[in-house]
Protein backbone atom coordinates (compact mmCIF):
# COMPACT_ATOMS: atom_id res chain seq x y z
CA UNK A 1 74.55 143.09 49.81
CA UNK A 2 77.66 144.75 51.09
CA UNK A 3 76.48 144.90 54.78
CA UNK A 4 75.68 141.64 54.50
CA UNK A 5 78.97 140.26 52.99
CA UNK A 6 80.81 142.51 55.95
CA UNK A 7 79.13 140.84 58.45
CA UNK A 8 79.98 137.28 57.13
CA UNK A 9 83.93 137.96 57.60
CA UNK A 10 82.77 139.75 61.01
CA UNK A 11 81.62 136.40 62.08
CA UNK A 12 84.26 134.20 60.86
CA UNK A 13 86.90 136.37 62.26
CA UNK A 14 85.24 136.31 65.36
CA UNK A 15 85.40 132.63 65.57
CA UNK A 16 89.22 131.96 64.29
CA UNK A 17 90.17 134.65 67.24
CA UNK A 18 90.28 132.21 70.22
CA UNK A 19 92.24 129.20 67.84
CA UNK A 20 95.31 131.81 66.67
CA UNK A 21 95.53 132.37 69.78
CA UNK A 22 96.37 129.38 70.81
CA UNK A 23 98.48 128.39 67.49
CA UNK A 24 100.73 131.77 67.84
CA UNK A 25 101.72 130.87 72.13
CA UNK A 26 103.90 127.64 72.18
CA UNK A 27 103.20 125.93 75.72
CA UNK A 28 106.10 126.03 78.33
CA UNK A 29 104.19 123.74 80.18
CA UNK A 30 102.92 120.06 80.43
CA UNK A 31 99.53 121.73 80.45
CA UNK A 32 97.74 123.85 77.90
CA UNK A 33 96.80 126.34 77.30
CA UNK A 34 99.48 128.81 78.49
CA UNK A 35 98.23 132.71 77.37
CA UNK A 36 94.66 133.26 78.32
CA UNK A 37 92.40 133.46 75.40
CA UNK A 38 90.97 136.45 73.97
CA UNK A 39 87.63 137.19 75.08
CA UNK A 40 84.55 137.90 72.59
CA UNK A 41 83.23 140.81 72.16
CA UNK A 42 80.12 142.41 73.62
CA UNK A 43 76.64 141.88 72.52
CA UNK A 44 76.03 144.75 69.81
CA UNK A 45 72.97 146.64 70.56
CA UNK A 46 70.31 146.77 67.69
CA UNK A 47 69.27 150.43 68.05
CA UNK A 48 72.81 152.07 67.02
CA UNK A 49 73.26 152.33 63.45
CA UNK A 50 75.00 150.64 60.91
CA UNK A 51 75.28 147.21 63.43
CA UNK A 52 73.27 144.24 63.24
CA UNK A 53 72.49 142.06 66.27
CA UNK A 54 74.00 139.08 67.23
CA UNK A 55 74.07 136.13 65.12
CA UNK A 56 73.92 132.67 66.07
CA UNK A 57 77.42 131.70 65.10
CA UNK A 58 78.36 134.71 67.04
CA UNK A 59 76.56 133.60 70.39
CA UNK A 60 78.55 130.50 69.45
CA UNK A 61 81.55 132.28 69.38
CA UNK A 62 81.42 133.88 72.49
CA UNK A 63 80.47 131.15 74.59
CA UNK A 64 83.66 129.26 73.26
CA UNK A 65 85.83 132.13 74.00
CA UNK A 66 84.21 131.81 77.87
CA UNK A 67 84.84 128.33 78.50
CA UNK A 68 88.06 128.59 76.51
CA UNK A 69 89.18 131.54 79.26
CA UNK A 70 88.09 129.42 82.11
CA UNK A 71 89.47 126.64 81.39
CA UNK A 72 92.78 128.53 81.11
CA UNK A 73 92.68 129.77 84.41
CA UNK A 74 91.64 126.01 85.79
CA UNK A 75 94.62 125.01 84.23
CA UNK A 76 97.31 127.76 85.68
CA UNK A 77 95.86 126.46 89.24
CA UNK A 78 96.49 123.56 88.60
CA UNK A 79 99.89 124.30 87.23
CA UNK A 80 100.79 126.45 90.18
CA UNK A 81 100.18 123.72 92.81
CA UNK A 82 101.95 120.69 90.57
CA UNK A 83 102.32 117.92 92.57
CA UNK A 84 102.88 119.48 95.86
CA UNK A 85 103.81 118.06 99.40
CA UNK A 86 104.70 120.03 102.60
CA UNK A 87 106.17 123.30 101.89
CA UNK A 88 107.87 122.17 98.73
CA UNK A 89 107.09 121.42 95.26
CA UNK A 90 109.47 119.20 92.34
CA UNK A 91 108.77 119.47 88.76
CA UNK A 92 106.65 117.36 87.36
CA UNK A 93 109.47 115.84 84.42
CA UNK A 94 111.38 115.14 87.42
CA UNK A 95 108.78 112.98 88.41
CA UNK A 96 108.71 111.54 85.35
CA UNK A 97 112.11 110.67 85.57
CA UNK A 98 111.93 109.36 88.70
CA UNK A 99 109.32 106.97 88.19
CA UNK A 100 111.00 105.57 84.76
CA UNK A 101 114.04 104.91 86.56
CA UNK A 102 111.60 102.62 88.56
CA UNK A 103 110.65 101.02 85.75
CA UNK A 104 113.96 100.36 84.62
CA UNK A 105 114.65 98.64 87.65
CA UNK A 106 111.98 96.60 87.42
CA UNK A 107 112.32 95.39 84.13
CA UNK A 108 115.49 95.03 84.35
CA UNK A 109 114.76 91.88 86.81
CA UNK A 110 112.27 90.45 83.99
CA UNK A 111 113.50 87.45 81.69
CA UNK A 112 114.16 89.52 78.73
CA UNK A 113 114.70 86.31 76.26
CA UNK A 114 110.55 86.88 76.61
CA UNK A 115 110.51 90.65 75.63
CA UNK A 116 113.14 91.22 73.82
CA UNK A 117 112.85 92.18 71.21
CA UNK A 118 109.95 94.96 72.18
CA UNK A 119 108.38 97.21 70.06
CA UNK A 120 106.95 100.80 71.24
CA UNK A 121 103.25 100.41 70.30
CA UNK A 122 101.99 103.55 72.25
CA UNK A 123 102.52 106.20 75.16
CA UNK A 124 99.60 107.93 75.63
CA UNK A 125 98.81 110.62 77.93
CA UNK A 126 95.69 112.24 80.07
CA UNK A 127 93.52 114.65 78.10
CA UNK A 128 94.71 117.51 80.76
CA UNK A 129 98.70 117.06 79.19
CA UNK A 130 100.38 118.44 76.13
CA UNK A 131 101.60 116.92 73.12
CA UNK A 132 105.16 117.94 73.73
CA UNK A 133 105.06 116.88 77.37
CA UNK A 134 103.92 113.35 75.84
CA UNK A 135 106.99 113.47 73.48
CA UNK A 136 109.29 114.26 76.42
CA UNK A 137 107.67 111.04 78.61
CA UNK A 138 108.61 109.02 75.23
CA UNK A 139 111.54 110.00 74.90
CA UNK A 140 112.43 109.65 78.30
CA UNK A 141 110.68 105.89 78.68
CA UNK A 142 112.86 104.96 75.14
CA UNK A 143 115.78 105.99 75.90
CA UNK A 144 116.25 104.69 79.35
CA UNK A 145 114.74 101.12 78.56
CA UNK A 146 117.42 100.93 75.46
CA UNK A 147 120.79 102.44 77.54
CA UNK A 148 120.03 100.48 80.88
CA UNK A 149 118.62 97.59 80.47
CA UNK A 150 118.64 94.32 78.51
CA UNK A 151 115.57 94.96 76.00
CA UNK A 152 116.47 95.50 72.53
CA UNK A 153 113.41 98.37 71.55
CA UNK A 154 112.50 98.88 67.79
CA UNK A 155 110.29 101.80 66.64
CA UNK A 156 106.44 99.99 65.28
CA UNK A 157 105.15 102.96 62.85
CA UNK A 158 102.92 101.14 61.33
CA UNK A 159 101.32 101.07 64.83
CA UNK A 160 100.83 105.13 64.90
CA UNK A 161 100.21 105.35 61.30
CA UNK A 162 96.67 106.82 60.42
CA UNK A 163 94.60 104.94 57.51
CA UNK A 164 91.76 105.53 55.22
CA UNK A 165 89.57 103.33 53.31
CA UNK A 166 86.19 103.07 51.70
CA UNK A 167 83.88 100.60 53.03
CA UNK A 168 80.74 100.20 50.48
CA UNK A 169 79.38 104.49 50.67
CA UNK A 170 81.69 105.10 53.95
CA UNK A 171 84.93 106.54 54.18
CA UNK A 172 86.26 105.29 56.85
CA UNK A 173 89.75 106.37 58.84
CA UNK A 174 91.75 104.29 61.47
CA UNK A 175 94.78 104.99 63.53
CA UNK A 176 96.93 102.51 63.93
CA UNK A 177 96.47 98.53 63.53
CA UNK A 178 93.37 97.52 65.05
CA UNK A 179 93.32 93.75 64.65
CA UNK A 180 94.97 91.21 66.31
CA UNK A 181 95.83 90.06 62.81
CA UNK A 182 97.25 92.81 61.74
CA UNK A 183 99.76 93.39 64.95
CA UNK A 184 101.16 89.68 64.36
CA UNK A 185 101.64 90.42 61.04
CA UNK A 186 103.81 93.35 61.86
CA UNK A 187 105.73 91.47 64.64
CA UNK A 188 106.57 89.24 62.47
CA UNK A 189 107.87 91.16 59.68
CA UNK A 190 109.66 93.76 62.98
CA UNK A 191 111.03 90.16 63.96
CA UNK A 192 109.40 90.88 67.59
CA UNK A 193 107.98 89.02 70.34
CA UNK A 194 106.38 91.85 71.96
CA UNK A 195 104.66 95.17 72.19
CA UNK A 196 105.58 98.07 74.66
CA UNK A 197 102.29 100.24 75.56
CA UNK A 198 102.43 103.12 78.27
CA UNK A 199 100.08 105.95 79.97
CA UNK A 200 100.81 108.83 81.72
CA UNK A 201 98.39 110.42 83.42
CA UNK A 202 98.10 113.61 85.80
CA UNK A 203 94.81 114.11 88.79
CA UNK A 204 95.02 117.41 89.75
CA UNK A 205 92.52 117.07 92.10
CA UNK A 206 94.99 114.34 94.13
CA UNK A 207 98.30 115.85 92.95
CA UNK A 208 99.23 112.63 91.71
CA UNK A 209 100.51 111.51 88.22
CA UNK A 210 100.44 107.79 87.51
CA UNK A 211 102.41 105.66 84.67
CA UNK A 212 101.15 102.77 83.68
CA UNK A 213 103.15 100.36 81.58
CA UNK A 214 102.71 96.70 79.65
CA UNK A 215 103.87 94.44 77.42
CA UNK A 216 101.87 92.45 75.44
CA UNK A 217 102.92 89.66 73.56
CA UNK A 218 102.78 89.85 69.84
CA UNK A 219 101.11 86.17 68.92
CA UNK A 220 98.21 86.64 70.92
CA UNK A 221 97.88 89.82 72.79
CA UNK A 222 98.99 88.01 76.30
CA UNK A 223 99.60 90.61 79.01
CA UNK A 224 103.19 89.70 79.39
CA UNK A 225 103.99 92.37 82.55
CA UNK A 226 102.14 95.44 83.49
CA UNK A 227 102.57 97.89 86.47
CA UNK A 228 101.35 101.19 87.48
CA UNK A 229 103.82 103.77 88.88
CA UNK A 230 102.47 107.48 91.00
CA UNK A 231 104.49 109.73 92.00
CA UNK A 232 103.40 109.56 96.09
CA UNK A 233 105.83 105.97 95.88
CA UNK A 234 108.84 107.08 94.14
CA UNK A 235 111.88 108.78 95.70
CA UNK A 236 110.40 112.31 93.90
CA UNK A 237 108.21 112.15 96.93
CA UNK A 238 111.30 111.91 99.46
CA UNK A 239 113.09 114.52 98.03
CA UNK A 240 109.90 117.13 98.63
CA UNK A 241 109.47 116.02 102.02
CA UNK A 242 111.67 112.88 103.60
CA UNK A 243 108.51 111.32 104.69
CA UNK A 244 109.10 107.81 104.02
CA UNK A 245 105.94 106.51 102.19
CA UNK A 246 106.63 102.08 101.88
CA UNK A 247 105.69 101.03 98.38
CA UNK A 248 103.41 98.27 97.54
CA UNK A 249 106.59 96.11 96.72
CA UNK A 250 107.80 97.05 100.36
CA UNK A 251 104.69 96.15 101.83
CA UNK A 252 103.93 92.37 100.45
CA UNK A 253 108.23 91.91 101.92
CA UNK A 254 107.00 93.32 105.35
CA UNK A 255 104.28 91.10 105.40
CA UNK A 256 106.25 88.25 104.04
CA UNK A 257 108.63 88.89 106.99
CA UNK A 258 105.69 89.04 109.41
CA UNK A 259 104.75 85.70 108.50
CA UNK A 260 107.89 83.90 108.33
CA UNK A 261 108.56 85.60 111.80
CA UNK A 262 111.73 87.04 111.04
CA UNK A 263 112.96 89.35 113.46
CA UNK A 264 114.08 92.88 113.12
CA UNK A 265 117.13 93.10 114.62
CA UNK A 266 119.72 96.25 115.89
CA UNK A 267 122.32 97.13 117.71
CA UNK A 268 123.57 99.85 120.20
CA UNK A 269 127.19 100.16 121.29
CA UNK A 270 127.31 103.08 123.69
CA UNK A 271 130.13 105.44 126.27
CA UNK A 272 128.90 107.93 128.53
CA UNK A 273 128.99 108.86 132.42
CA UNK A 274 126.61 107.35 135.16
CA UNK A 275 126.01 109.17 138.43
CA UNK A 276 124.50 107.79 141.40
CA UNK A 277 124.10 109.42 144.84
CA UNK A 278 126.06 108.06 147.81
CA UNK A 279 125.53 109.57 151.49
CA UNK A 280 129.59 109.51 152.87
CA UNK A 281 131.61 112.69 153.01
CA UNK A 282 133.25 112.47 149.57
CA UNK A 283 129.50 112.49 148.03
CA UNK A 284 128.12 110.98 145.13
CA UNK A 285 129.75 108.70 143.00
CA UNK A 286 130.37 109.35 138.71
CA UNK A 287 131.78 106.74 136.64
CA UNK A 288 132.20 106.08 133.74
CA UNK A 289 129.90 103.58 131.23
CA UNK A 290 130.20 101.20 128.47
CA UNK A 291 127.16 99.29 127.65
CA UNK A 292 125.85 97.23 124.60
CA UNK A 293 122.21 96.99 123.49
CA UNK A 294 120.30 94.35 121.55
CA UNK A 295 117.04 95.58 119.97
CA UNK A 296 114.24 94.78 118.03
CA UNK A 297 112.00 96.52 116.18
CA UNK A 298 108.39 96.00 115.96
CA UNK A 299 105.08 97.87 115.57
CA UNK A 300 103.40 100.05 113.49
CA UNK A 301 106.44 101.48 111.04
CA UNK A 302 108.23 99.95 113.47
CA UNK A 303 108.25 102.85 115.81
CA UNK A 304 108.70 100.48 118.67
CA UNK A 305 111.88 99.29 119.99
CA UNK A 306 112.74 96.67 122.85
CA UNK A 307 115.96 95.84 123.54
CA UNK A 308 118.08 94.28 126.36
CA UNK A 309 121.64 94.98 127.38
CA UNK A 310 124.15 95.33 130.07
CA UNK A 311 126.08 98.53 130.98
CA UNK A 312 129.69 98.46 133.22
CA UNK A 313 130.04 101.09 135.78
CA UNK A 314 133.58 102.01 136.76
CA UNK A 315 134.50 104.85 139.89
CA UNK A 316 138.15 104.32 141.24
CA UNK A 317 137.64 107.26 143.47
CA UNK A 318 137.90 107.43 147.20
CA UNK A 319 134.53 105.48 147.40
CA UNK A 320 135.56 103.27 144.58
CA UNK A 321 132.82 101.54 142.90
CA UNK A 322 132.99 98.93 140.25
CA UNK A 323 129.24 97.53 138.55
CA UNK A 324 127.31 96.53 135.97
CA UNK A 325 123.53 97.47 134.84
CA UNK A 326 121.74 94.45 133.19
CA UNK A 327 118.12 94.88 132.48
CA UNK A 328 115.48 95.72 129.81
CA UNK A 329 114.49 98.71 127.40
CA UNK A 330 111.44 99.60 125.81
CA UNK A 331 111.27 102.81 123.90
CA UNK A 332 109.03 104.85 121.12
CA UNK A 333 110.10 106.91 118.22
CA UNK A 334 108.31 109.78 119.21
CA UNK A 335 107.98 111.35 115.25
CA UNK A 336 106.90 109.75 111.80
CA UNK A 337 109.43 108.53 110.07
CA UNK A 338 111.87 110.79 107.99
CA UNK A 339 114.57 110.51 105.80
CA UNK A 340 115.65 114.05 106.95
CA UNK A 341 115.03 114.35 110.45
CA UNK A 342 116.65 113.20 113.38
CA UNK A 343 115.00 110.03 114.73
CA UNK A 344 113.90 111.00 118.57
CA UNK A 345 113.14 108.06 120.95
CA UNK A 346 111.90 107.88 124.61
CA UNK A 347 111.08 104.56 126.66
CA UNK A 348 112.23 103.30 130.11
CA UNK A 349 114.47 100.89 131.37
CA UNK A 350 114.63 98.79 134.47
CA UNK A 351 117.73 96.99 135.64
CA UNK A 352 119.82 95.35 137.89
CA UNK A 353 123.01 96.57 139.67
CA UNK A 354 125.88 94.62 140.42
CA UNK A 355 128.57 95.16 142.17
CA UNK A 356 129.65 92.19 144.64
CA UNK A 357 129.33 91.70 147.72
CA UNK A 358 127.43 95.21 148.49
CA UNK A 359 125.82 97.90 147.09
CA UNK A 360 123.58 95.59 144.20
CA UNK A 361 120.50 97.31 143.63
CA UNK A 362 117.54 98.15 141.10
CA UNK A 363 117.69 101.09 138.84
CA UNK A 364 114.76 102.61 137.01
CA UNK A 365 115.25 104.68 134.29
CA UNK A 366 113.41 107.82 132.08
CA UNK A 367 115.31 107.48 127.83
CA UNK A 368 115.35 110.31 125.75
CA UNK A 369 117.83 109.44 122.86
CA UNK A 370 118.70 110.96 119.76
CA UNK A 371 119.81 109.41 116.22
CA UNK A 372 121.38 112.33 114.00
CA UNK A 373 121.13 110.15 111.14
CA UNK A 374 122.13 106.87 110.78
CA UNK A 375 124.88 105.53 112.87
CA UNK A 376 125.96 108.40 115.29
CA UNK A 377 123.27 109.39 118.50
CA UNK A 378 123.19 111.05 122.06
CA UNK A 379 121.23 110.77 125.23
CA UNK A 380 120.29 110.83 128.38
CA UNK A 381 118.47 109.36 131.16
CA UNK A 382 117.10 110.57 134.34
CA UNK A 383 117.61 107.66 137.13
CA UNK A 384 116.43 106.12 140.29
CA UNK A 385 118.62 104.02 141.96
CA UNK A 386 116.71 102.12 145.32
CA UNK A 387 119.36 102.51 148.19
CA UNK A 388 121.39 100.41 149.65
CA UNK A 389 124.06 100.42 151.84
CA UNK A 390 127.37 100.60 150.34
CA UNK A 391 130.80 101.75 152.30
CA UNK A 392 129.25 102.45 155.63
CA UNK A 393 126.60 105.27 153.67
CA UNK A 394 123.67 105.08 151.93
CA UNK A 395 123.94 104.51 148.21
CA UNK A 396 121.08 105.46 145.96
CA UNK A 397 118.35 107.81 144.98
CA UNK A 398 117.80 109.92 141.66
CA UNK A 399 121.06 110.08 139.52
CA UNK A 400 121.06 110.79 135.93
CA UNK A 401 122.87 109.20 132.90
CA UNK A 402 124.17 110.45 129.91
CA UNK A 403 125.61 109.16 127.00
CA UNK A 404 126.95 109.16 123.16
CA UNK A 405 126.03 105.71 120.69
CA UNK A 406 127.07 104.41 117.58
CA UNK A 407 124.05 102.09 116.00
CA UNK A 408 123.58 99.58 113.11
């Protein structure tokens, strides 16, 4: 009787292991576990004395304990490559801030005489995330929502609240208010017009975390606004790598432009030097160059760029030289887009010289310019000028340009 009452607690010891370990290690995570779980022990062997064999609850234990430690180390992976892109990585509550500062924004532009005011039915979260992580992405949501914008938020606890009742031999338990009925009778005695649900969710598999939020309106469950939020089109996703990813919202104005045939319009003021080979004892000529560009942008990303413009040439040396270049530009932005690089461009240019009575000509040109960042850029060209006679000498031949731009 003893031996057997001993191996009773054996077993339920054995079991409660792997769940104190998890009550006794708060998470420091979004994602739980965060100490791996104690492993069960070995199979006893039947032959030594004093043991029994294993039990079924004990099988049961230690299978538990297995997929419990697996799952743990699923879970650090996952943890360890949070929503990566590139060579960096950003938290994922920063992503969660980032993307409710979205939805600020967007609700802010909503008729809030129809929302307001809202109350906070649910935010619920992906099986994979904590219960504290879903109290920060509450928290967060609430508090932004109430400071900057125009709802007016009340707390529904009814709405959370769990229930129990007896239904003819069942007991039966409910969370929350389950009937339409129900939710306008608690609007109505909130004094609301409508209820605020949300959903966070994380894909490891993807990297990507998605909020999802609606309101509903409290009469008759209308979807009054919804939209879903991941993290690859908020500004989170800049900051880890610059690449510019175009949200949805971007997209349907791009197209809307498209249609209505609304250019894309720049401009390129520019200084710089031009030089252009000239067969008479005193050599080539240099002068100096102030030109003016008018683009437009078109293509995919708009990575293509044609402009047209007119450059004046100036040399008030012994061969003096006075001229302007007037033609036509087509260049490429060589890279994606980036918020953080440089924007490199190359194209060609043909144009005409003129310069009076003598010496007008065609020019063909090889562009490599350089944006540093927004207004300020740099380049050059390598040129061939078809001769002419100018002064008593040939005038032409490869020259080269160079040159510094301001852009808008």
């Amino acid at each position: 009787m003893t031996q057997k009452f001993t191996t009773l607690i054996w077993c339920v010891c054995a079991m409660l292991t792997p769940g104190l370990a998890f009550a006794q290690n708060e998470p420091e995570s979004p994602f739980d576990p965060v100490d791996p779980p104690a492993e069960a022990s070995p199979a006893q062997d039947p032959n030594q004395p004093g043991l029994t064999s294993d039990t079924g609850d004990e099988v049961a234990a230690k299978q538990k304990a297995d997929n419990d430690l697996q799952r743990f180390y699923d879970v650090r992976e996952s943890v360890q490559r949070q929503i990566q892109s590139g060579q960096e990585a950003i938290h994922i509550y920063q992503l969660v801030e980032e993307m409710v500062d979205e939805v600020v924004s967007d609700v802010s532009e909503l008729n809030s005489s129809v929302l307001s005011p809202s109350a906070i039915r649910s935010v619920g979260l992906s099986p994979n995330l904590s219960k504290s992580f879903g109290e920060f992405v509450e928290a967060t949501l609430v508090s932004a929502l109430a400071n900057k914008s125009d709802l007016t938020l009340k707390v529904c606890t009814a709405c959370q609240s769990l229930r129990s009742r007896v239904e003819g031999s069942d007991w039966v338990v409910t969370l929350g208010l389950t009937q339409q009925e129900d939710l306008r009778r608690e609007a109505q005695r909130l004094g609301v017009k409508s209820f605020l649900d949300a959903k966070f969710s994380f894909f490891p598999g993807a990297n990507i975390v998605a909020l999802n939020v609606r309101f509903t309106a409290a009469d008759d469950g209308r979807v009054l606004w919804s939209e879903t939020y991941r993290s690859d089109a908020t500004t989170a996703s800049i900051l880890r790598s610059g690449d510019r990813v175009v949200s949805r919202v971007e997209r349907v104005k791009e197209l809307e432009r498209l249609l209505e045939a609304r250019p894309y319009y720049g401009h390129i003021l520019y200084v710089g030097a031009s030089y252009i080979p000239h067969d008479s004892p005193a050599g080539g000529i240099t002068g100096a160059a102030l030109g003016y560009r008018l683009y437009e942008k078109f293509g995919q990303d708009r990575r293509w760029m044609f402009g047209i413009g007119a450059e004046g040439f100036a040399n008030f040396g012994p061969n003096a030289l006075l001229g302007s270049f007037v033609g036509a530009t087509l260049n490429y932005e060589i890279f994606e887009p980036n918020l953080k690089r440089p924007i490199y461009r190359a194209g060609g240019t043909v144009s005409g010289f003129f310069a009076g009575t003598e010496g007008n000509s065609v020019a063909f040109q090889a562009d490599f310019d350089v944006s540093l960042q927004f207004r300020l850029g740099a380049g050059i060209s390598a040129m061939y000028f078809l001769p002419v006679t100018f002064a008593g000498a040939d005038l032409g031949g490869f020259g080269y340009k160079v040159r510094a731009s301001f852009n808008w």
